[in-house]
PDB file of N, CA and C in Angstrom:
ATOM      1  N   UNK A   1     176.204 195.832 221.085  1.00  0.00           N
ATOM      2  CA  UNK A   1     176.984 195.669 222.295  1.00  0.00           C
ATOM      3  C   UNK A   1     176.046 195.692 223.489  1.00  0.00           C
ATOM      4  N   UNK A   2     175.982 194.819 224.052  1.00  0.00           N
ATOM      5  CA  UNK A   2     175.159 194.643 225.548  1.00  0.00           C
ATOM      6  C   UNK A   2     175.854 195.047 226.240  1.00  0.00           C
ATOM      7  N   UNK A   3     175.134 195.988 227.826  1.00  0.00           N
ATOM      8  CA  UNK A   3     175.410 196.723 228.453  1.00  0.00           C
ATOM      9  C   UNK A   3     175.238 195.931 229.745  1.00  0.00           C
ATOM     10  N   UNK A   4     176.755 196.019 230.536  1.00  0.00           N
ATOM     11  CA  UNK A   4     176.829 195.269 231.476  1.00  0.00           C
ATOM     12  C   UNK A   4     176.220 195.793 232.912  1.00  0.00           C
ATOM     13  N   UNK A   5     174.867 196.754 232.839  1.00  0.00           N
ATOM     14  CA  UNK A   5     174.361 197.560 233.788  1.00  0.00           C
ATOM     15  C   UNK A   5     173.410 196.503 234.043  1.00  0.00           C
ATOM     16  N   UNK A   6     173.007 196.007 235.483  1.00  0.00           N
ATOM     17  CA  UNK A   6     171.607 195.495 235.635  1.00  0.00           C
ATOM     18  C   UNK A   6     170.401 196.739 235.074  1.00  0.00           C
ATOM     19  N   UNK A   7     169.369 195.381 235.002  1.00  0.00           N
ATOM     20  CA  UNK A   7     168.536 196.137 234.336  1.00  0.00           C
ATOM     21  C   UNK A   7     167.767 196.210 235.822  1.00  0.00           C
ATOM     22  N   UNK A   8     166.224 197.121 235.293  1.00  0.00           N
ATOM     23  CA  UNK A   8     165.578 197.039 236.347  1.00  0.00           C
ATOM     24  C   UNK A   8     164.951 195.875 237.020  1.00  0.00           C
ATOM     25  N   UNK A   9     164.485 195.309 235.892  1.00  0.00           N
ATOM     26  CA  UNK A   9     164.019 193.300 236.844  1.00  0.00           C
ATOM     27  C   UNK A   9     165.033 192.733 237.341  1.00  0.00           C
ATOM     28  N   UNK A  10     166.455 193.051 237.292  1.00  0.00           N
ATOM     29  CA  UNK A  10     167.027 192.456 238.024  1.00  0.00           C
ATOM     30  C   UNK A  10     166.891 193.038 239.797  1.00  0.00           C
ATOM     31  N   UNK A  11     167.098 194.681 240.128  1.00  0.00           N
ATOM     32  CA  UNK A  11     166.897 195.342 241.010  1.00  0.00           C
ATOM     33  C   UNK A  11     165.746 195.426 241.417  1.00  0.00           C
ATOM     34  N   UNK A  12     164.383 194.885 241.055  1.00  0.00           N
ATOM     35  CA  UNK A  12     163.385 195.130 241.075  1.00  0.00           C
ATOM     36  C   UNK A  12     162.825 196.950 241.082  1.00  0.00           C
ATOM     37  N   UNK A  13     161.320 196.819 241.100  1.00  0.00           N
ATOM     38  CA  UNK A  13     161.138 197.953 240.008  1.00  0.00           C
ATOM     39  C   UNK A  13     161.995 198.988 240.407  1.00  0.00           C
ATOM     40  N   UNK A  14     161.870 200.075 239.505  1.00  0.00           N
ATOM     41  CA  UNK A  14     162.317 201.438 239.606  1.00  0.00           C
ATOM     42  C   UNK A  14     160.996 202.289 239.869  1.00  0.00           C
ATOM     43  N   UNK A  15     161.444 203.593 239.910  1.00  0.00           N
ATOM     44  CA  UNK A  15     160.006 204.630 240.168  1.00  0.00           C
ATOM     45  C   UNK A  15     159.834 205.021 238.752  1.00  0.00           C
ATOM     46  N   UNK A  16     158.562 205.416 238.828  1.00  0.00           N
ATOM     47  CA  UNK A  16     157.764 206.151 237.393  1.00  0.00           C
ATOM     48  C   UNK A  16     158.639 207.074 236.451  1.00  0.00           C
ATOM     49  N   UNK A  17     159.819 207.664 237.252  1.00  0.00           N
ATOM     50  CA  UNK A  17     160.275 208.636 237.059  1.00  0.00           C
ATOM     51  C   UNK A  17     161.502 207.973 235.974  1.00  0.00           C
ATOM     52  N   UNK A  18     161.965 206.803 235.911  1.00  0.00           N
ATOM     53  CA  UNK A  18     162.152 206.114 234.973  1.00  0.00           C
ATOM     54  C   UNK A  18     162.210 206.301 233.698  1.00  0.00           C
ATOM     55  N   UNK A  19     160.925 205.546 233.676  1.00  0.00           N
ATOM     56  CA  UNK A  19     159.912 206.105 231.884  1.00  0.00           C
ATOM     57  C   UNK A  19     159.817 207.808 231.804  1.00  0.00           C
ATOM     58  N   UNK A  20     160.132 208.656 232.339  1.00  0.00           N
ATOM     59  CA  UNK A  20     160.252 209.849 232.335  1.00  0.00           C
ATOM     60  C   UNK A  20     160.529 210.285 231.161  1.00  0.00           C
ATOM     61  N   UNK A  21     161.689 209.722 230.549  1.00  0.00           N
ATOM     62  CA  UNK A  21     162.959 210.437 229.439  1.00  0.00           C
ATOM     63  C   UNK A  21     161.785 209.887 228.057  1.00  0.00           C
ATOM     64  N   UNK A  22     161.518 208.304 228.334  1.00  0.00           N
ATOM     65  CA  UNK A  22     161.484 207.384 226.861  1.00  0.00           C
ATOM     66  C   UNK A  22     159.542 208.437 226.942  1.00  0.00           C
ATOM     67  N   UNK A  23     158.656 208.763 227.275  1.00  0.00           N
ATOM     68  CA  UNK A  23     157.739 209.393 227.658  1.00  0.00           C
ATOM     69  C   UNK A  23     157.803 210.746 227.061  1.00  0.00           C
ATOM     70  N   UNK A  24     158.754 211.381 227.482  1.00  0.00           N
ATOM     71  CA  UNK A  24     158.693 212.734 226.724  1.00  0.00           C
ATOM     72  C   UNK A  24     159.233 213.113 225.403  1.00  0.00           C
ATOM     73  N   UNK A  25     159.881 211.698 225.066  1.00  0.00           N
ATOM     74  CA  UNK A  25     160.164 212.038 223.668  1.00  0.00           C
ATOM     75  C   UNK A  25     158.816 211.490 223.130  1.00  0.00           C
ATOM     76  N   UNK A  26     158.113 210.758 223.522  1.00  0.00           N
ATOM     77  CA  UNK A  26     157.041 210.458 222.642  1.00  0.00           C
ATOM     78  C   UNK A  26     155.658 211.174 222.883  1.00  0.00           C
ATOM     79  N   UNK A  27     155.952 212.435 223.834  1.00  0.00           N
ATOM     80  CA  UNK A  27     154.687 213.147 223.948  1.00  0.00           C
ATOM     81  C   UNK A  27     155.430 215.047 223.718  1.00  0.00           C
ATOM     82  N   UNK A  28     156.783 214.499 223.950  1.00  0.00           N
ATOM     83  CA  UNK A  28     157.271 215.987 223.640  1.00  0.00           C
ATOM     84  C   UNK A  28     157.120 216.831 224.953  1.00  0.00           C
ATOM     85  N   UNK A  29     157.222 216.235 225.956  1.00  0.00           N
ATOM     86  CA  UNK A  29     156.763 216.648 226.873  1.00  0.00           C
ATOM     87  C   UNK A  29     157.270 216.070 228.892  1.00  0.00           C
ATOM     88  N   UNK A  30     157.474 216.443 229.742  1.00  0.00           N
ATOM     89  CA  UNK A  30     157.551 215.492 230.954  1.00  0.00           C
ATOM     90  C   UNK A  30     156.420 215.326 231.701  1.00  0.00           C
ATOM     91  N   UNK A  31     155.909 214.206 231.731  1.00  0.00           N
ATOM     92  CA  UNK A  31     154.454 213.402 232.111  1.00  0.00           C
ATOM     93  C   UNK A  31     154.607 212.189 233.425  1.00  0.00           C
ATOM     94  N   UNK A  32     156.116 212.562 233.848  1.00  0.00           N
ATOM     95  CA  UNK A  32     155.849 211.989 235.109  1.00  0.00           C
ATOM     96  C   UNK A  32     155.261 212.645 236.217  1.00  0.00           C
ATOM     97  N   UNK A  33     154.654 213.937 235.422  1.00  0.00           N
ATOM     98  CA  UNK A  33     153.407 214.646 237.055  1.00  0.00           C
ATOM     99  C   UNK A  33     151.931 214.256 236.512  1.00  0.00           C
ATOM    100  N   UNK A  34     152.031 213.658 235.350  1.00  0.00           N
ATOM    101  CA  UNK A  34     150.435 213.444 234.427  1.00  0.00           C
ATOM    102  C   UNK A  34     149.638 211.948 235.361  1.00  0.00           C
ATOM    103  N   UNK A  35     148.697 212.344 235.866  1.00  0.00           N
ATOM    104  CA  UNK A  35     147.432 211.240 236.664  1.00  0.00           C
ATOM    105  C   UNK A  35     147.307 210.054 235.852  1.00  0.00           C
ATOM    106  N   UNK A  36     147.402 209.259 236.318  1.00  0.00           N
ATOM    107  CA  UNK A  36     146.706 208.107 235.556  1.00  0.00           C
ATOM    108  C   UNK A  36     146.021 207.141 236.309  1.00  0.00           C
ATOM    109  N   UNK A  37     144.985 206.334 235.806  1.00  0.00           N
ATOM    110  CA  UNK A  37     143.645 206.063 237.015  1.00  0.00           C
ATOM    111  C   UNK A  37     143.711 204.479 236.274  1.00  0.00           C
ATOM    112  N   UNK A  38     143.645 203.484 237.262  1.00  0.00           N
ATOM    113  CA  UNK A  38     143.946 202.197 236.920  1.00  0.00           C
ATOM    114  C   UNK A  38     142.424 202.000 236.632  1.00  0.00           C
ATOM    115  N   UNK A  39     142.097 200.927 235.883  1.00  0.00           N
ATOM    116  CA  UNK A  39     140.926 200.097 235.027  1.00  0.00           C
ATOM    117  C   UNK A  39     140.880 199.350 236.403  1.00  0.00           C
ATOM    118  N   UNK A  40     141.960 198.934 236.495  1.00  0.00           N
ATOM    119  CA  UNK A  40     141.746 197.593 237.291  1.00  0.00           C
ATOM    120  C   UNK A  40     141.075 197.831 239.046  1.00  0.00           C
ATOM    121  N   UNK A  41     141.449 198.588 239.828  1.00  0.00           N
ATOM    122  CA  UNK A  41     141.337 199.231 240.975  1.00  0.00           C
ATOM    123  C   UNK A  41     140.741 200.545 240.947  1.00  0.00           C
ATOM    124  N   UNK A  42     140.796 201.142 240.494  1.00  0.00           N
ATOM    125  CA  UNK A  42     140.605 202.405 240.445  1.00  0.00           C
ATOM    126  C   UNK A  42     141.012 203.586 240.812  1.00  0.00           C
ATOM    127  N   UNK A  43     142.688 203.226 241.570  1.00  0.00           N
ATOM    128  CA  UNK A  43     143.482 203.919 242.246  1.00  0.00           C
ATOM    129  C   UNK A  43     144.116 205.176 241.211  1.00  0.00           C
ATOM    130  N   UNK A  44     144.595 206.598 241.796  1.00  0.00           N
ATOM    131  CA  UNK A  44     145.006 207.556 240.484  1.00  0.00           C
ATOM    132  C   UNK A  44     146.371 207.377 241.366  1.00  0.00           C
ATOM    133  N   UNK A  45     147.408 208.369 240.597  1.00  0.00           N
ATOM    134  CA  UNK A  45     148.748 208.357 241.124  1.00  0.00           C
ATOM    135  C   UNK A  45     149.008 209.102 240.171  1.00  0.00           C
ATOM    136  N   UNK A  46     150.310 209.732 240.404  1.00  0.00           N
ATOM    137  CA  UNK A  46     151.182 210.566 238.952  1.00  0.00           C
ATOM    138  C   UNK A  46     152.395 209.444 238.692  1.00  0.00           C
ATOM    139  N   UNK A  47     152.357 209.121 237.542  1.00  0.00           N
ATOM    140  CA  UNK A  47     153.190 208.223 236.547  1.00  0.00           C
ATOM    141  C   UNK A  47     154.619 208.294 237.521  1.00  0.00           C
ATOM    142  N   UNK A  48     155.334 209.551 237.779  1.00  0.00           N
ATOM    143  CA  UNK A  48     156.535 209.405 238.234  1.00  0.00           C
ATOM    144  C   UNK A  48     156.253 208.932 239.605  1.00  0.00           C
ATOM    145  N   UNK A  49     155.632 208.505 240.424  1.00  0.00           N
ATOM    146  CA  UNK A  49     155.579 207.373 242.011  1.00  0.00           C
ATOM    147  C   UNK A  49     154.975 206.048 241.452  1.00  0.00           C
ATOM    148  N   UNK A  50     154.687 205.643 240.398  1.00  0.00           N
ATOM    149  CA  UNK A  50     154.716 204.607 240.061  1.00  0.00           C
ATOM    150  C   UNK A  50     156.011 203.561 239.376  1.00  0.00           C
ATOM    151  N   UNK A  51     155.672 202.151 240.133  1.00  0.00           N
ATOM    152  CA  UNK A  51     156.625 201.786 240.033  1.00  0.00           C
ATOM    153  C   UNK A  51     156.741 201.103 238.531  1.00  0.00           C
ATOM    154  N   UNK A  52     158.100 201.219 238.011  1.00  0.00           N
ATOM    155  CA  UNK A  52     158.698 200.980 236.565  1.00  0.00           C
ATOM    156  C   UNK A  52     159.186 199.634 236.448  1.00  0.00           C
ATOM    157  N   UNK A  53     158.990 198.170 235.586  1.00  0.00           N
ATOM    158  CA  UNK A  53     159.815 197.459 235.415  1.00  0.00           C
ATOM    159  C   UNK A  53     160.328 197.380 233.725  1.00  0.00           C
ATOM    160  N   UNK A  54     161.392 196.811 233.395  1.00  0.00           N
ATOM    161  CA  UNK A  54     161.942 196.456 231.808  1.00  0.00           C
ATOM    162  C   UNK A  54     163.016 197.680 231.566  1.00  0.00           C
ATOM    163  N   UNK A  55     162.829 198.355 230.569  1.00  0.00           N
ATOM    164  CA  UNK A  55     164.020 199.361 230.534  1.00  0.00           C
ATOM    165  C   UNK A  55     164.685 198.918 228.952  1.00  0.00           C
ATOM    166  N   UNK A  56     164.993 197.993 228.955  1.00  0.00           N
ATOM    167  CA  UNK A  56     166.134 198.100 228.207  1.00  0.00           C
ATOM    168  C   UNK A  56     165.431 197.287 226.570  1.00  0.00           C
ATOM    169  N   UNK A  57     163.766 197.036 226.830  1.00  0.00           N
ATOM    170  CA  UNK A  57     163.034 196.819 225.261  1.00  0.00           C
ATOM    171  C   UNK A  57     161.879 198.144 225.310  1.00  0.00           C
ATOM    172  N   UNK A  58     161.923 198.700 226.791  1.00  0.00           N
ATOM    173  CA  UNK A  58     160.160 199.129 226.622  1.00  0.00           C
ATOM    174  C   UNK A  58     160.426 199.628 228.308  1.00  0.00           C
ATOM    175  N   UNK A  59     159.234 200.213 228.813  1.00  0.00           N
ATOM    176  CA  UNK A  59     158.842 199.991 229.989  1.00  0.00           C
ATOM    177  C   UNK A  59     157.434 199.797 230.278  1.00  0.00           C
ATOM    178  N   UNK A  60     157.133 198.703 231.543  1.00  0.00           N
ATOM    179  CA  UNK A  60     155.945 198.563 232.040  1.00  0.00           C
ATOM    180  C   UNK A  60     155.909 199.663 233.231  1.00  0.00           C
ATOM    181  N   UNK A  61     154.424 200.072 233.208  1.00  0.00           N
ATOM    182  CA  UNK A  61     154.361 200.799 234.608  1.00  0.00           C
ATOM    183  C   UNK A  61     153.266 200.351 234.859  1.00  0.00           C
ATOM    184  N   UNK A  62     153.517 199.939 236.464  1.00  0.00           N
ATOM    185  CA  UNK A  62     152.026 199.236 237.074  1.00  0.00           C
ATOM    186  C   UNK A  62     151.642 200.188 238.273  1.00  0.00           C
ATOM    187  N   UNK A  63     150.470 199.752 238.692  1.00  0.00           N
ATOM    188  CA  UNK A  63     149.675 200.846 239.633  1.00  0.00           C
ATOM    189  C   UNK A  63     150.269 200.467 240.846  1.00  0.00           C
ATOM    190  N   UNK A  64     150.474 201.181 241.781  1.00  0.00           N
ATOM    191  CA  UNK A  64     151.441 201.496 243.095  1.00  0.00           C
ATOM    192  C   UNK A  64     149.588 200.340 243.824  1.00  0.00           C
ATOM    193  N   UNK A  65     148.599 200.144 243.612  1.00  0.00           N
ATOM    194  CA  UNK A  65     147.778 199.743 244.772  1.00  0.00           C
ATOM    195  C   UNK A  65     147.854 198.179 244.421  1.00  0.00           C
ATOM    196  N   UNK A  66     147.392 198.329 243.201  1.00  0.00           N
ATOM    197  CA  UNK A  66     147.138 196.606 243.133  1.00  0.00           C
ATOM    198  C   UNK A  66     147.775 195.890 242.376  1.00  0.00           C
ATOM    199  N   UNK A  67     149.096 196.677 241.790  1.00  0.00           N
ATOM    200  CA  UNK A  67     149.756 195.949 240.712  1.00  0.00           C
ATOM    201  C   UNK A  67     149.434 195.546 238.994  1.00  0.00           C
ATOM    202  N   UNK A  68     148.785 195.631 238.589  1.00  0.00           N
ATOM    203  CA  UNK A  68     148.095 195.888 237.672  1.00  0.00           C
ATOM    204  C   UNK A  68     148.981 197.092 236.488  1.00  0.00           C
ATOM    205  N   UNK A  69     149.183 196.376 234.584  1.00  0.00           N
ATOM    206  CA  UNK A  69     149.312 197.352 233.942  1.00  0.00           C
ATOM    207  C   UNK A  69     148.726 198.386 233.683  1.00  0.00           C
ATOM    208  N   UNK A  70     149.683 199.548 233.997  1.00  0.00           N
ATOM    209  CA  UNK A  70     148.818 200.136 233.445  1.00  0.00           C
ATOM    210  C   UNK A  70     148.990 201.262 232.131  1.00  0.00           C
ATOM    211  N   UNK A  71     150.483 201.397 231.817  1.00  0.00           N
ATOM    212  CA  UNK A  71     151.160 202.013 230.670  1.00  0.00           C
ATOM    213  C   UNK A  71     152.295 200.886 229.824  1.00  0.00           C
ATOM    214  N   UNK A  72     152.231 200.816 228.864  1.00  0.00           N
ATOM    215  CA  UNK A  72     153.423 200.117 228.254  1.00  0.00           C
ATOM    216  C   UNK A  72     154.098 201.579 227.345  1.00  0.00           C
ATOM    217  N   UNK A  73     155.458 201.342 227.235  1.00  0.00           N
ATOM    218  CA  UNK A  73     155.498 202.631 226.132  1.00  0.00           C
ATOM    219  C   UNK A  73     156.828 201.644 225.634  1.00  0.00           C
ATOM    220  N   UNK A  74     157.500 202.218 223.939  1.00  0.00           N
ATOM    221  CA  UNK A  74     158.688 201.608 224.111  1.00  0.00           C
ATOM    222  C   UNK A  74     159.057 202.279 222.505  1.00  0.00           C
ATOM    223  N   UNK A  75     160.009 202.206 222.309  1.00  0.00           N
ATOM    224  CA  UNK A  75     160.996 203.122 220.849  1.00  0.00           C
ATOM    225  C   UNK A  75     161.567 202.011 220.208  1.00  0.00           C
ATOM    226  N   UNK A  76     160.803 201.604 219.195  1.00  0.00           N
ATOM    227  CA  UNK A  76     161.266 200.083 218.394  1.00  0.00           C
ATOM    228  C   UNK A  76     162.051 201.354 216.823  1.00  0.00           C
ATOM    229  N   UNK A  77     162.963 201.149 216.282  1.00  0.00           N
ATOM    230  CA  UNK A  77     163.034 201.515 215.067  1.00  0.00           C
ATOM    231  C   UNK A  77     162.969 203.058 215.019  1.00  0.00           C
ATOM    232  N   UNK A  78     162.633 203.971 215.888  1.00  0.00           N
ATOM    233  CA  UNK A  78     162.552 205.287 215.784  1.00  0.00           C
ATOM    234  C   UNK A  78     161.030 205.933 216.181  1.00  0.00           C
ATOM    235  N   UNK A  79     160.127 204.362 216.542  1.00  0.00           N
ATOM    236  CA  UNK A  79     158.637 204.414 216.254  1.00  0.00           C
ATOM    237  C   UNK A  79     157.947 204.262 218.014  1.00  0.00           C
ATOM    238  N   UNK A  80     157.368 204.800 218.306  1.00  0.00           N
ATOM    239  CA  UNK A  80     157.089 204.745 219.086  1.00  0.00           C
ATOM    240  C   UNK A  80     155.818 203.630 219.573  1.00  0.00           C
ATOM    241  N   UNK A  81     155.738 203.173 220.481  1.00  0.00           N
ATOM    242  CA  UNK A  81     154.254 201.756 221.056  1.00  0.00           C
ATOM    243  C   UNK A  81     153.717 202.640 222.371  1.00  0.00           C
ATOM    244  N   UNK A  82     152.865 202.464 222.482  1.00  0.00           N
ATOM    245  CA  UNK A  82     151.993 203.121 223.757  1.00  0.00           C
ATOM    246  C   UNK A  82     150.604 202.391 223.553  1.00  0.00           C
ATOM    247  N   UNK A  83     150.754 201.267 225.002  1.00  0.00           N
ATOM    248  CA  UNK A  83     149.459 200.802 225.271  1.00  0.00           C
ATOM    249  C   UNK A  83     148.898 201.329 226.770  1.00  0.00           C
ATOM    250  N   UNK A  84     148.051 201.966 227.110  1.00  0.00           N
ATOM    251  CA  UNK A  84     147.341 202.555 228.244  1.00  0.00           C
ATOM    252  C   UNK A  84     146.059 201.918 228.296  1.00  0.00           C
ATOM    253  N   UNK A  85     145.739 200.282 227.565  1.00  0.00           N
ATOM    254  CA  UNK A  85     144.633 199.864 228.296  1.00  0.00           C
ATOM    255  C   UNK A  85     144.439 199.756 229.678  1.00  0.00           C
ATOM    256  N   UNK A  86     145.462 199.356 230.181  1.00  0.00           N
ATOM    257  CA  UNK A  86     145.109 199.507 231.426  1.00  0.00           C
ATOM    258  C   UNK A  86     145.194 200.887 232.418  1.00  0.00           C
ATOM    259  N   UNK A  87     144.613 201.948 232.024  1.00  0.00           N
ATOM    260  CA  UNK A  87     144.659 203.675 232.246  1.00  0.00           C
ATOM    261  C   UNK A  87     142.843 203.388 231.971  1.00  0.00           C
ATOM    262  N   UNK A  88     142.220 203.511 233.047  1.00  0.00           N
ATOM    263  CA  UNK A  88     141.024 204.580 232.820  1.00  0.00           C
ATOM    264  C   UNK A  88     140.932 205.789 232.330  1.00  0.00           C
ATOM    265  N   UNK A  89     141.896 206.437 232.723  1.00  0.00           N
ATOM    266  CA  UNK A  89     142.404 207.775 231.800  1.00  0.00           C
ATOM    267  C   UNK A  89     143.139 208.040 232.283  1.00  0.00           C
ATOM    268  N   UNK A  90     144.003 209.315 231.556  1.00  0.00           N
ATOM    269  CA  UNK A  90     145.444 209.772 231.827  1.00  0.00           C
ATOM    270  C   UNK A  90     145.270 211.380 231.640  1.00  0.00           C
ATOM    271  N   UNK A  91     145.708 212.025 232.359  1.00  0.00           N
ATOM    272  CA  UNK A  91     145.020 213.835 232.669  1.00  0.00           C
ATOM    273  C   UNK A  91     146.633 214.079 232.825  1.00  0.00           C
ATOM    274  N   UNK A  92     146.737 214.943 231.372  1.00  0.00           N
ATOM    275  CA  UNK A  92     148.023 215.344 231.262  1.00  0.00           C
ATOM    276  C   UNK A  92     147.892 217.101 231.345  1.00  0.00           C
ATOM    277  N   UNK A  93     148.554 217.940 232.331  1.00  0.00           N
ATOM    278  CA  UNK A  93     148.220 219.430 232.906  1.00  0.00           C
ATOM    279  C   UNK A  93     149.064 219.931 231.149  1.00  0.00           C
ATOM    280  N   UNK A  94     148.968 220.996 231.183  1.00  0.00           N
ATOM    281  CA  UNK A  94     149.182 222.364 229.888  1.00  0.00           C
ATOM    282  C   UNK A  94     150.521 222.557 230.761  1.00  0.00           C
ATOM    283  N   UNK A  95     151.671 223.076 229.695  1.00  0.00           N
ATOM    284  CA  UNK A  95     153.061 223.617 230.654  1.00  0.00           C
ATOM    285  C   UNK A  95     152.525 225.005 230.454  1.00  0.00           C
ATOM    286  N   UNK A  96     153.102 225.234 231.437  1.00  0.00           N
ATOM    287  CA  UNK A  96     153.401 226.858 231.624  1.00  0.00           C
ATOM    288  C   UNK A  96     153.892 227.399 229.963  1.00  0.00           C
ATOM    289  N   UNK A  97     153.530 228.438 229.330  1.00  0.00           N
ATOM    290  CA  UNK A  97     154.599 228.874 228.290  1.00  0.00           C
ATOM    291  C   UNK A  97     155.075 230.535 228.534  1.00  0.00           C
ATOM    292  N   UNK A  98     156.182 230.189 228.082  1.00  0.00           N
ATOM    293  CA  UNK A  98     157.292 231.688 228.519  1.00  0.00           C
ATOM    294  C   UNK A  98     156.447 232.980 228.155  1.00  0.00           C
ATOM    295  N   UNK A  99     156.337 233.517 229.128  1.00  0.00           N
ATOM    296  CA  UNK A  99     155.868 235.294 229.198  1.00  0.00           C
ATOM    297  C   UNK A  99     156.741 236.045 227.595  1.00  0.00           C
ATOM    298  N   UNK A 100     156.260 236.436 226.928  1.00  0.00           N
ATOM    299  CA  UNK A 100     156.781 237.448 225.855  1.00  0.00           C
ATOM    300  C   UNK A 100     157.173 238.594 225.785  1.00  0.00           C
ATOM    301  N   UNK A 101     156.819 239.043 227.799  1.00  0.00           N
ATOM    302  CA  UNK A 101     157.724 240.429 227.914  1.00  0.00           C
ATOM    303  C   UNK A 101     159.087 240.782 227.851  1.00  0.00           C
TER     304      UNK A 101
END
């Protein structure tokens, strides 16, 4: 059943914060505060102020300076895809874990 919601290419992009949900199931984690440093420019940003297009196979996230990929992620079958060639690197912080007092 197709979903009569525009997608995001129709609205043009969304924010990073987007890929938020499809992201933490595949890192177990929320990584829209995690750096990521474009190949292409060399600009850093945190994933969630970057802007999001697709949604509804995958999402692209491109760099807020020059446009440029720079995360693909997407849930085919239960399986997860993650391409970050275009990531010079990606600096994901440690969570906090709960005090045991």
């Amino acid at each position: 059943m197709a979903s009569d919601a525009p997608q995001s290419d129709e609205l043009g992009p969304l924010d990073g914060n987007a890929v938020g949900g499809l992201l933490a199931e595949c890192f177990r984690g929320d990584l829209t505060s995690a750096w990521i440093i474009c190949t292409g420019c060399g600009a850093g940003a945190a994933i969630g102020s970057l802007p999001v297009y697709g949604l509804a196979m995958g999402a692209i996230v491109r760099c807020g300076s020059c446009d440029g990929v720079v995360l693909r992620v997407s849930n085919t079958a239960g399986r997860f895809w993650l391409d970050i060639r275009g990531a010079a690197s990606l600096r994901i912080e440690p969570t906090a874990q709960p005090s045991t007092n």
